[in-house]
Protein backbone atom coordinates (compact mmCIF):
# COMPACT_ATOMS: atom_id res chain seq x y z
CA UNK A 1 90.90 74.00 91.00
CA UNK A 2 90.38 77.53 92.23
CA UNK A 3 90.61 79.84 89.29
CA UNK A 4 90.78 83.57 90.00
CA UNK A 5 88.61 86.04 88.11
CA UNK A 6 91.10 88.96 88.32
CA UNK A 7 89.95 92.24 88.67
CA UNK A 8 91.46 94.12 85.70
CA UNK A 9 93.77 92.17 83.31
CA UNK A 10 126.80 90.13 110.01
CA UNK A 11 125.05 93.10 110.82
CA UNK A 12 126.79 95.56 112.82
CA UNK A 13 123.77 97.22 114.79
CA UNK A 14 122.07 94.29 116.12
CA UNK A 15 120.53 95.76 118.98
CA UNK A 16 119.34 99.04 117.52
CA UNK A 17 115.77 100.54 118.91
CA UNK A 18 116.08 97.80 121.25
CA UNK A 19 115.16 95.04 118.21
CA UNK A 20 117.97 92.48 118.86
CA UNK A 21 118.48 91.15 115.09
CA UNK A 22 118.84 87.43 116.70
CA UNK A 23 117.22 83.99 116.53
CA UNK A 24 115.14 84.48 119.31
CA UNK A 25 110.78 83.94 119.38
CA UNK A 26 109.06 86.24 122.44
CA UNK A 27 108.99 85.00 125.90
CA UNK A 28 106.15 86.94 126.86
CA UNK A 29 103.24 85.30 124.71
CA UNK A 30 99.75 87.04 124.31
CA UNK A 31 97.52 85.29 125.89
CA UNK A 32 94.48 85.22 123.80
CA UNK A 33 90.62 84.55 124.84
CA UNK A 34 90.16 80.96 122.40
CA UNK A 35 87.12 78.39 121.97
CA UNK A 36 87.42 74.79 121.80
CA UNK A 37 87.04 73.20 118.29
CA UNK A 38 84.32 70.98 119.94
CA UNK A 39 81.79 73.76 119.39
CA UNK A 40 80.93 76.69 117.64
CA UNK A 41 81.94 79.95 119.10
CA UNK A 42 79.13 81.86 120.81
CA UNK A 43 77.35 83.86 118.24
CA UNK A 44 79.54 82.20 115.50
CA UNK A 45 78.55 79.78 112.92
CA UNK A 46 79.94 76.77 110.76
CA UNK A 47 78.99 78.20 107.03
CA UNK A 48 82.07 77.35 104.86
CA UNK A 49 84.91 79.44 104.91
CA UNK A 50 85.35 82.36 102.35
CA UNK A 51 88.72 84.53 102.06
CA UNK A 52 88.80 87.46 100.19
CA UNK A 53 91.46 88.95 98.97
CA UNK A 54 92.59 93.03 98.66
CA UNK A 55 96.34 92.58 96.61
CA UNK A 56 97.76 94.67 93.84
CA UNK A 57 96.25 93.60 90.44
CA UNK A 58 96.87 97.18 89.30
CA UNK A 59 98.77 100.08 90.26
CA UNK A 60 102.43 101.02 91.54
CA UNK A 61 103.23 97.67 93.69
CA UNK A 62 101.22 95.37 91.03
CA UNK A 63 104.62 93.37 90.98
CA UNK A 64 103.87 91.80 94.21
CA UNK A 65 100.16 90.77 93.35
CA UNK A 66 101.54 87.34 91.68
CA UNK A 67 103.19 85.54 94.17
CA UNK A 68 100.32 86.82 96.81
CA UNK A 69 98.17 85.39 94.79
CA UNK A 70 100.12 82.19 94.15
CA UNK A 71 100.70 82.08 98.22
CA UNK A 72 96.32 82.31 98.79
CA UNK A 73 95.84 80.08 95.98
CA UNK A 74 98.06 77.22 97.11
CA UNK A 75 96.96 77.39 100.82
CA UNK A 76 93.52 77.04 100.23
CA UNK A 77 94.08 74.36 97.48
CA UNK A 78 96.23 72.20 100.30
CA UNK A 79 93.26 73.03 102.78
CA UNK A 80 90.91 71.73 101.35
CA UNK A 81 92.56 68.79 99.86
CA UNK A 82 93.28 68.45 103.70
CA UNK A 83 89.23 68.10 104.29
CA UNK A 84 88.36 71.87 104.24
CA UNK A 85 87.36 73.61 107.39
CA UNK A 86 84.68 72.09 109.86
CA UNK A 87 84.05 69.64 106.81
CA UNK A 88 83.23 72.15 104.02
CA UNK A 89 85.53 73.30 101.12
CA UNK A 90 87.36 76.77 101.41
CA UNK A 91 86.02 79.38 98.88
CA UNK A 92 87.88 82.54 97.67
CA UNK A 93 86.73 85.92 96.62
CA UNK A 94 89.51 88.15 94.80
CA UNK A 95 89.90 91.66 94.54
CA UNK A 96 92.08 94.50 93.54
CA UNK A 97 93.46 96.99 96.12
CA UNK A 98 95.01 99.14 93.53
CA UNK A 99 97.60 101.27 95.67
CA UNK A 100 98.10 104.49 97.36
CA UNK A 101 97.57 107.26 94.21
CA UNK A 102 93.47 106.11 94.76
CA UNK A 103 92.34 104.25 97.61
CA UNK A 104 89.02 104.38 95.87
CA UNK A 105 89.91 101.15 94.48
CA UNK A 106 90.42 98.88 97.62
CA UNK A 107 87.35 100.89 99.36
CA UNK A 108 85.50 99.69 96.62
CA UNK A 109 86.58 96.08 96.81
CA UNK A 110 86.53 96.27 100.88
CA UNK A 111 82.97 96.63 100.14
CA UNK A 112 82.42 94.11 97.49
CA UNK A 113 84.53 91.36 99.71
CA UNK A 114 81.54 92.31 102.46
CA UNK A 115 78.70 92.54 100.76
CA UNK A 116 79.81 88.57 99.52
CA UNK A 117 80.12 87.30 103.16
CA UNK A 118 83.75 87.24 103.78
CA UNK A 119 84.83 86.23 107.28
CA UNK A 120 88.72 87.25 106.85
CA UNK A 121 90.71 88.97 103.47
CA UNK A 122 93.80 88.50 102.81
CA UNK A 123 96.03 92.05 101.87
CA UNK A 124 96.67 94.74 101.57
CA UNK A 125 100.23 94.88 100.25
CA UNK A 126 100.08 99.05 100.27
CA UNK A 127 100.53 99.73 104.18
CA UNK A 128 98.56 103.10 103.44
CA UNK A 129 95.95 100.80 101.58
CA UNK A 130 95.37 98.93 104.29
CA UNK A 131 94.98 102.18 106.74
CA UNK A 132 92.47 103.22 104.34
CA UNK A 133 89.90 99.66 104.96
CA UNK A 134 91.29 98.80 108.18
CA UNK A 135 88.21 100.41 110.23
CA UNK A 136 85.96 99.34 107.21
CA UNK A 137 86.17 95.40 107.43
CA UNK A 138 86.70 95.70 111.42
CA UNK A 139 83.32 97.62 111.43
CA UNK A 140 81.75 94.51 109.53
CA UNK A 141 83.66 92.03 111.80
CA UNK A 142 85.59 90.92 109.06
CA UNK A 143 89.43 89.72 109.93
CA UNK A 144 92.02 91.20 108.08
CA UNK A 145 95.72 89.69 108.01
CA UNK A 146 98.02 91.47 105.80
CA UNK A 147 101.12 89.51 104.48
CA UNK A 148 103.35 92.33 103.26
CA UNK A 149 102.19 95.32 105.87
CA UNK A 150 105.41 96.50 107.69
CA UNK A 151 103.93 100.19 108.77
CA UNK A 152 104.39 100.45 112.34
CA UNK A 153 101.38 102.74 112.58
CA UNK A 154 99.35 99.32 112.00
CA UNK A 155 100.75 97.58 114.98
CA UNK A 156 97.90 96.78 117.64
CA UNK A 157 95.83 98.27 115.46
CA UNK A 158 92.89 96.20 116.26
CA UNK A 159 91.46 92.57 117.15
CA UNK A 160 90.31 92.43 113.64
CA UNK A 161 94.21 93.39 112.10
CA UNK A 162 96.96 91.32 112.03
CA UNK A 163 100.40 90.60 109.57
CA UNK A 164 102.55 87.84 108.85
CA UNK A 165 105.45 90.42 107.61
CA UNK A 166 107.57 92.42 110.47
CA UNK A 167 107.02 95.75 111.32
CA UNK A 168 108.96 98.58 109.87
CA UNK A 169 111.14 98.42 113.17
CA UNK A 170 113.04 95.58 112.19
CA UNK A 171 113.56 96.10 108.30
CA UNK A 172 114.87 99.83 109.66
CA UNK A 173 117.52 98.33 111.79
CA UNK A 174 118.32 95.88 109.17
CA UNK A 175 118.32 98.26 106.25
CA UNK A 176 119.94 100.64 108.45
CA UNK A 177 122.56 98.66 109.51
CA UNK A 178 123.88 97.29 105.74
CA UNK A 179 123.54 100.48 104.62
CA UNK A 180 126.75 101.27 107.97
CA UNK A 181 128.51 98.08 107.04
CA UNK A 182 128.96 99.50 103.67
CA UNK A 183 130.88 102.11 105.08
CA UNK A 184 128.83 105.22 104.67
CA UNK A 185 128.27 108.05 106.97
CA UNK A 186 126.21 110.16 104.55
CA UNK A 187 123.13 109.43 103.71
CA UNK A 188 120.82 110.90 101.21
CA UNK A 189 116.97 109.15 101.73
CA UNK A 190 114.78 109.41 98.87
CA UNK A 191 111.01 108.75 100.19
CA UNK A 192 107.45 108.65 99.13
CA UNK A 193 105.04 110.21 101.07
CA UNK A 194 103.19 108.31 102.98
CA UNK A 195 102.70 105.38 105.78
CA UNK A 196 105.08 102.87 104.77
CA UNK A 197 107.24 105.13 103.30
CA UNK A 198 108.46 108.08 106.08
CA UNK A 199 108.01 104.88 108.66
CA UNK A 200 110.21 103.07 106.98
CA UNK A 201 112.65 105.94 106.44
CA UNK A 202 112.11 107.03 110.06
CA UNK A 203 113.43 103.72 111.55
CA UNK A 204 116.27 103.27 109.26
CA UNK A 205 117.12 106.99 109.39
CA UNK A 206 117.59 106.21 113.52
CA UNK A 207 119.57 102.60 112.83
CA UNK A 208 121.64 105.14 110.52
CA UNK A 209 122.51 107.65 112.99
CA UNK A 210 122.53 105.38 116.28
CA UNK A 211 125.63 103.63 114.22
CA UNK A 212 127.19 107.03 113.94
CA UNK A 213 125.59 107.97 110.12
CA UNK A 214 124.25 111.13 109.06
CA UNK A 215 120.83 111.67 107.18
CA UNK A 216 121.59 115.04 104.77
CA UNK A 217 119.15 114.70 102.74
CA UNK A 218 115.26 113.70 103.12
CA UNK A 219 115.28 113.33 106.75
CA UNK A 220 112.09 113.79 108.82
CA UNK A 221 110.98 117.31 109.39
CA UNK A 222 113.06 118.10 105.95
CA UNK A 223 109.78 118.41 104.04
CA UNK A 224 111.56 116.35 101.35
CA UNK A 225 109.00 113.82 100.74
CA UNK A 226 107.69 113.42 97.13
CA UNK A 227 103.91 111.91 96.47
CA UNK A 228 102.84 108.88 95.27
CA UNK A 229 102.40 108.77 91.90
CA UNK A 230 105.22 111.32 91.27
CA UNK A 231 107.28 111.03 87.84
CA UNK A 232 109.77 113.87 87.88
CA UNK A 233 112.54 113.52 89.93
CA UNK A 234 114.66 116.32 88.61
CA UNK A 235 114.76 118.99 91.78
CA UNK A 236 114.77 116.26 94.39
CA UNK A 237 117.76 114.17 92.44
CA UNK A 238 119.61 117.55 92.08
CA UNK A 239 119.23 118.13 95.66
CA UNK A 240 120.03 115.25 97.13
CA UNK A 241 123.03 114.82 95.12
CA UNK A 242 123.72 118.41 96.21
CA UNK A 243 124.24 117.30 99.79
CA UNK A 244 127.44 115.46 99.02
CA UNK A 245 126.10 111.73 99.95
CA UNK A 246 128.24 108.89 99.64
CA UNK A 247 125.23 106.21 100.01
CA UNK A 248 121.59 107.24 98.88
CA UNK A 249 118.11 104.56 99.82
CA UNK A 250 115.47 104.65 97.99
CA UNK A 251 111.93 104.02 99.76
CA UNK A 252 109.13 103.83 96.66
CA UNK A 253 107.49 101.63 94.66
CA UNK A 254 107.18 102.22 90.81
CA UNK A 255 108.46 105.16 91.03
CA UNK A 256 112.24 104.14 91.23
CA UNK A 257 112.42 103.83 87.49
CA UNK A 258 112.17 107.42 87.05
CA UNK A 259 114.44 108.32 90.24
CA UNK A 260 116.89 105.68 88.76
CA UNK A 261 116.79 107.17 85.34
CA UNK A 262 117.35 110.57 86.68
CA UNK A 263 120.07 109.50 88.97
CA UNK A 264 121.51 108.07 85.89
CA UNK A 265 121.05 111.16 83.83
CA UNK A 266 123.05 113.27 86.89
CA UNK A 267 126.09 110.56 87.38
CA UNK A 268 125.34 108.45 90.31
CA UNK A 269 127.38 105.57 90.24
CA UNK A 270 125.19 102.79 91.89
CA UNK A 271 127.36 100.33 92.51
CA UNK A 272 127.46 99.58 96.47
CA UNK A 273 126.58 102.81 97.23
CA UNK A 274 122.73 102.93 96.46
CA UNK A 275 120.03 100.93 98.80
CA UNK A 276 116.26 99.73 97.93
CA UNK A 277 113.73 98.13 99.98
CA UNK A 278 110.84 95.95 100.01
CA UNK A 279 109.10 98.64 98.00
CA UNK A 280 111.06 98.37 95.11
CA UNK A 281 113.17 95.16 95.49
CA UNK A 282 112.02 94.37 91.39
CA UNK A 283 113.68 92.04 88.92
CA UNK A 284 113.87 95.10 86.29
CA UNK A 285 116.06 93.37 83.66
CA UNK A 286 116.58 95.36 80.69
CA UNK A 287 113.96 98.54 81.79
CA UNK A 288 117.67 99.87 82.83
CA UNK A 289 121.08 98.94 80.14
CA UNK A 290 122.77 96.56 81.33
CA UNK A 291 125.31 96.73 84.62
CA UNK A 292 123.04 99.88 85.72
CA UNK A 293 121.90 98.80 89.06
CA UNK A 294 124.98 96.26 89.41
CA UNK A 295 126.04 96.48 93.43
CA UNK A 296 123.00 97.76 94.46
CA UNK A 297 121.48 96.13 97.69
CA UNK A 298 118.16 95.90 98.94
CA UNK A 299 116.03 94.51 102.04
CA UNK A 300 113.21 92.24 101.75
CA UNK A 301 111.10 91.35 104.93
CA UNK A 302 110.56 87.31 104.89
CA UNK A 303 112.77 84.11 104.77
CA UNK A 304 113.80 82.93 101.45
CA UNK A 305 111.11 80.55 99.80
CA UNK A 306 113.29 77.18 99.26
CA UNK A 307 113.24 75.79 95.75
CA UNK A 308 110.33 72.81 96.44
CA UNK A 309 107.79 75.73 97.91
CA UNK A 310 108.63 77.85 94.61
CA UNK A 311 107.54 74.80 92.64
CA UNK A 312 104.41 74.24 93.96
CA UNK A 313 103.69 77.83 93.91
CA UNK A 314 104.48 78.04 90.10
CA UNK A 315 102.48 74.29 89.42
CA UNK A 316 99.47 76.47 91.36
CA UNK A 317 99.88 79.82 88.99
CA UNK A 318 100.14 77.89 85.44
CA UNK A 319 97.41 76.20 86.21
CA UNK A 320 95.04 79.01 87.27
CA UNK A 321 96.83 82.42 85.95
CA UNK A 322 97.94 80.40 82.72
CA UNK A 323 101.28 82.46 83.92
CA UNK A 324 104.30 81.89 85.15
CA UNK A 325 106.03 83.30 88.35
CA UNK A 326 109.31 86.14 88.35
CA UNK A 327 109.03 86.94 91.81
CA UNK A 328 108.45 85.73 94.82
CA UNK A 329 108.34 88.17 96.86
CA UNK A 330 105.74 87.64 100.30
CA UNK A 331 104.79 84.34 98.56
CA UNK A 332 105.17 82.68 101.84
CA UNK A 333 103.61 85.11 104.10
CA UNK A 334 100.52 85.23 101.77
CA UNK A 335 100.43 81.47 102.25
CA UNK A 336 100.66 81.69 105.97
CA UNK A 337 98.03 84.24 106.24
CA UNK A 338 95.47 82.04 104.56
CA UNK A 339 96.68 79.05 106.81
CA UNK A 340 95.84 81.10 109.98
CA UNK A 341 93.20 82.20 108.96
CA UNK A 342 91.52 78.59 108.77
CA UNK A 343 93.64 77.01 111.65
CA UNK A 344 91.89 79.73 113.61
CA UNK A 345 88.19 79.09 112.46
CA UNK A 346 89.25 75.23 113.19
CA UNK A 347 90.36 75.90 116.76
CA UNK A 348 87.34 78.19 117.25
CA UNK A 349 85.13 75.90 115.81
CA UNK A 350 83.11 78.85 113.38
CA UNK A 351 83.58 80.54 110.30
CA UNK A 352 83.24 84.35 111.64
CA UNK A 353 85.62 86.97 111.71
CA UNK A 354 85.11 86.95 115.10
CA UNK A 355 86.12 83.66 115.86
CA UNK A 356 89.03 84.06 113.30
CA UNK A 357 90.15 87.42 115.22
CA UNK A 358 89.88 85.17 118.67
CA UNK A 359 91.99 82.39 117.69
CA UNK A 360 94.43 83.82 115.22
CA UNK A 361 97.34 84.66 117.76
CA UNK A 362 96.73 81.29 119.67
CA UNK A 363 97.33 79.01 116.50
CA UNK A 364 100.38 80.78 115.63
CA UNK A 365 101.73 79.82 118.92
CA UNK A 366 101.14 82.60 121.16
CA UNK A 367 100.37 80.02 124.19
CA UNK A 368 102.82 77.14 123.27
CA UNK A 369 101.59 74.21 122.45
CA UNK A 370 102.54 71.55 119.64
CA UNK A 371 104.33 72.54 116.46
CA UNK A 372 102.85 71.95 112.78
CA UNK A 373 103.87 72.54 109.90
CA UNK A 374 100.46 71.64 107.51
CA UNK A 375 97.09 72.12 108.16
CA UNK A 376 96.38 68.53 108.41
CA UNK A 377 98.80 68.42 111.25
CA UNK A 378 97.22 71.66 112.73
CA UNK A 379 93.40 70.06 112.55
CA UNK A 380 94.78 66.57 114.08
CA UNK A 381 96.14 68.15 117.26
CA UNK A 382 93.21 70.99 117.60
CA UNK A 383 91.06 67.72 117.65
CA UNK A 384 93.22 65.81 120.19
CA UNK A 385 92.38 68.96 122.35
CA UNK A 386 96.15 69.94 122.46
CA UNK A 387 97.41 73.72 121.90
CA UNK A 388 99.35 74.23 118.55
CA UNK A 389 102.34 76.62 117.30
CA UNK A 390 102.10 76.62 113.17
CA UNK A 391 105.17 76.95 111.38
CA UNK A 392 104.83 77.89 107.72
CA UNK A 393 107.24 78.70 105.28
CA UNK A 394 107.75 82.30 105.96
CA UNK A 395 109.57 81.16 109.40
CA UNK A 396 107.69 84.09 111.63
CA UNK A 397 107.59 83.57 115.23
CA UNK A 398 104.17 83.60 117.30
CA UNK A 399 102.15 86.43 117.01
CA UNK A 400 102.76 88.86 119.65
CA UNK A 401 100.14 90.55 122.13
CA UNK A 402 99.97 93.48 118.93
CA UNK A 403 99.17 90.98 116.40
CA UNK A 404 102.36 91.64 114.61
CA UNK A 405 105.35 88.85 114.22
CA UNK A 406 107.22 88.11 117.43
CA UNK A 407 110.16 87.16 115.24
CA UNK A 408 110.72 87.16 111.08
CA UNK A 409 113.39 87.02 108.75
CA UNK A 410 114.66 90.12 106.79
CA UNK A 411 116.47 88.98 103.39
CA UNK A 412 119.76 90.64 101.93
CA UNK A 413 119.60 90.64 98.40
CA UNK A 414 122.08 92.16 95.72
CA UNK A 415 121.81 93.26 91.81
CA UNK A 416 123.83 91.82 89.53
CA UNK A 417 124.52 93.20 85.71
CA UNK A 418 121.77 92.12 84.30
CA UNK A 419 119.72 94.37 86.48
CA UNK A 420 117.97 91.74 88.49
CA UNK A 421 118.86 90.76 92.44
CA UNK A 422 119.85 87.53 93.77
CA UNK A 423 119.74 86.23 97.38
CA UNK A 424 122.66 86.82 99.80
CA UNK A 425 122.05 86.10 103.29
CA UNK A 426 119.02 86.48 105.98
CA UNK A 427 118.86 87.60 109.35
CA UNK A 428 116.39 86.85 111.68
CA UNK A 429 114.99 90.05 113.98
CA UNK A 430 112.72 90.52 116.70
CA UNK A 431 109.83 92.69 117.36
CA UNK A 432 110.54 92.82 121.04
């Protein structure tokens, strides 16, 4: 058991920015420098396996820290009842990467996760978390793989920085997109700032207006941006509403209460005219009266865990959070991460970052190869000496020459009365 010692208690604009929103991997692989399993990777070693990880135990996106958690947890437990990696047991090291209002946190548990011999972490949720520790654990040769990361300012980052979610450039299209097949031309774009959020805004702002849209309010260069952290929404409610929107998105975290209270307070009527995002896509149940969010529609990057992965994911958190699961929200990507991760030391045949960083894009398929779908598979046909393309729940494609996705799923979800969002439809989109 691996208990965790917590740290504080049809689309209509399919081929927008070039991102055709289709069920298509990349034909153009990245071709990645790999070692055979047979050996240890020059200047790498075969210590056991530890995988930290920096998700949201406190602070505005806190929500998603459960199922990431679950996701780790329930990889490593089906690794090592696989036989571990290179014959030892996987260990795990957990940490908080609080969120954007003070990076202090995650710089504090970047170097904690370091100082304990991590070879690869797991996080951050926060885009602008992980741009503040990127450069940190790359220094120590430490390989980070983010699960819920969609800033594009993160793409190719670095050998030691990779993501199982999508780039902003295809949630933008998507979000973009639902927000045109809704009917609206005027926009209104309410947006933290910072990297995930005026990225995010940027590329659904230009899905917006390639389909014809407007963006009158909170559109880059407007200088409209509120900070993280931010609790008043009066002035920027009262101006937005003053540009005469018929649709308004919403790009923040926590914060949405309060701009959904104040929206309230000034009249908006939500229903199929208001938009939210990965962000903020929340089960908020009866924080709002009842029927207030009914209609509204929101984006989630990742395919839709099916009902037997949810169960072991749940079996995993009562039995080592004593808890029980709401959300499951990057769930799967959290579990794919970790299966990379180890996959990649296998192939490599060390327990480095470096060897980790190496191998990473080839065991997600980035040469071809056979397909698996469980690390026991994955080991057996690294063994046999044969190439491998690992397919996990969260459905991404290989990784791509930039370390991001080559292909991943965005969900449509909508709200009902009770003020929590059910599943709709998915659409699969491209990265290039």
């Amino acid at each position: 058991m691996i208990r965790r010692m917590t740290a504080a208690k049809g689309i209509a604009l399919a081929a927008v920015l070039g991102l055709g929103l289709t069920a298509c991997a990349s034909d153009d692989p990245a071709e990645e420098t790999t070692t055979e399993a047979t050996g240890a990777a020059e200047g790498g070693d075969a210590e056991p396996l530890t995988i930290g990880t920096i998700l949201p135990v406190t602070g505005t996106l806190a929500f998603l820290g459960p199922p990431e958690i679950a996701g780790v947890g329930l990889a490593v437990s089906d690794i090592n009842e696989a036989g571990g990696v290179l014959g030892n047991d996987v260990s795990i090291e957990w940490g908080d990467s609080g969120d954007t209002t003070d990076t202090s946190v995650a710089s504090s548990t970047a170097t904690d996760l370091i100082g304990k011999g991590v070879s690869a972490v797991i996080g951050a949720a926060s885009s602008g978390v992980s741009l503040a520790v990127v450069d940190t654990f790359a220094e120590a040769g430490v390989m980070q793989i983010s699960p819920a990361n969609t800033a594009a300012d993160l793409s190719g980052y670095g050998p030691f920085f990779a993501r199982t979610a999508p780039p902003d450039t295809v949630q933008g299209a998507a979000l973009g997109s639902l927000v045109l097949d809704g009917g609206h031309t005027k926009v209104a774009m309410i947006v933290q700032n910072e990297a995930y959020g005026t990225g995010l805004r940027d590329h659904t702002a230009a899905a917006i207006e390639a389909g014809g849209g407007e963006v009158v309010y909170g559109a880059n260069g407007g200088g409209q941006e509120f900070p993280p952290g931010e609790t008043n929404f009066g002035s920027q409610v009262t101006a937005a509403l003053a540009a005469e929107p018929d649709a308004i998105v919403i790009i923040a975290f926590e914060e949405t209460v309060a701009i959904v209270n104040e929206l309230v307070a000034q009249g908006w009527d939500f229903d199929g005219t208001t938009y939210f995002c990965d962000g903020n896509l929340s089960n908020y149940g009866d924080q709002f009266d009842p029927g207030t969010l009914e209609g509204v529609q929101g984006t989630l990057p990742g395919a839709q865990a099916d009902d037997s992965f949810k169960e072991l994911l749940n079996g995993w958190y009562s039995e080592n959070e004593n808890g029980e699961l709401s959300d499951y929200s990057y769930s799967a990507e959290s579990y794919d991460a970790t299966m990379l991760a180890a996959l990649a030391a296998v192939k490599g045949g060390a327990t480095d970052g470096t060897t980790i960083s190496e191998n990473i894009a080839a065991v997600s398929g980035a040469n071809g190869g056979t397909e698996v779908t469980s690390f026991a598979d994955g080991v057996a046909a690294i063994e046999a000496g044969e190439d491998i393309t690992y397919v996990g729940p969260s459905g991404i494609g290989p990784l791509n020459e930039q370390n991001d996705p080559s292909s991943a799923y965005i969900g449509i979800y909508e709200y009902g009365g009770d003020n929590t969002y059910t599943y709709s439809k998915q659409i699969e989109g491209t990265t290039e």
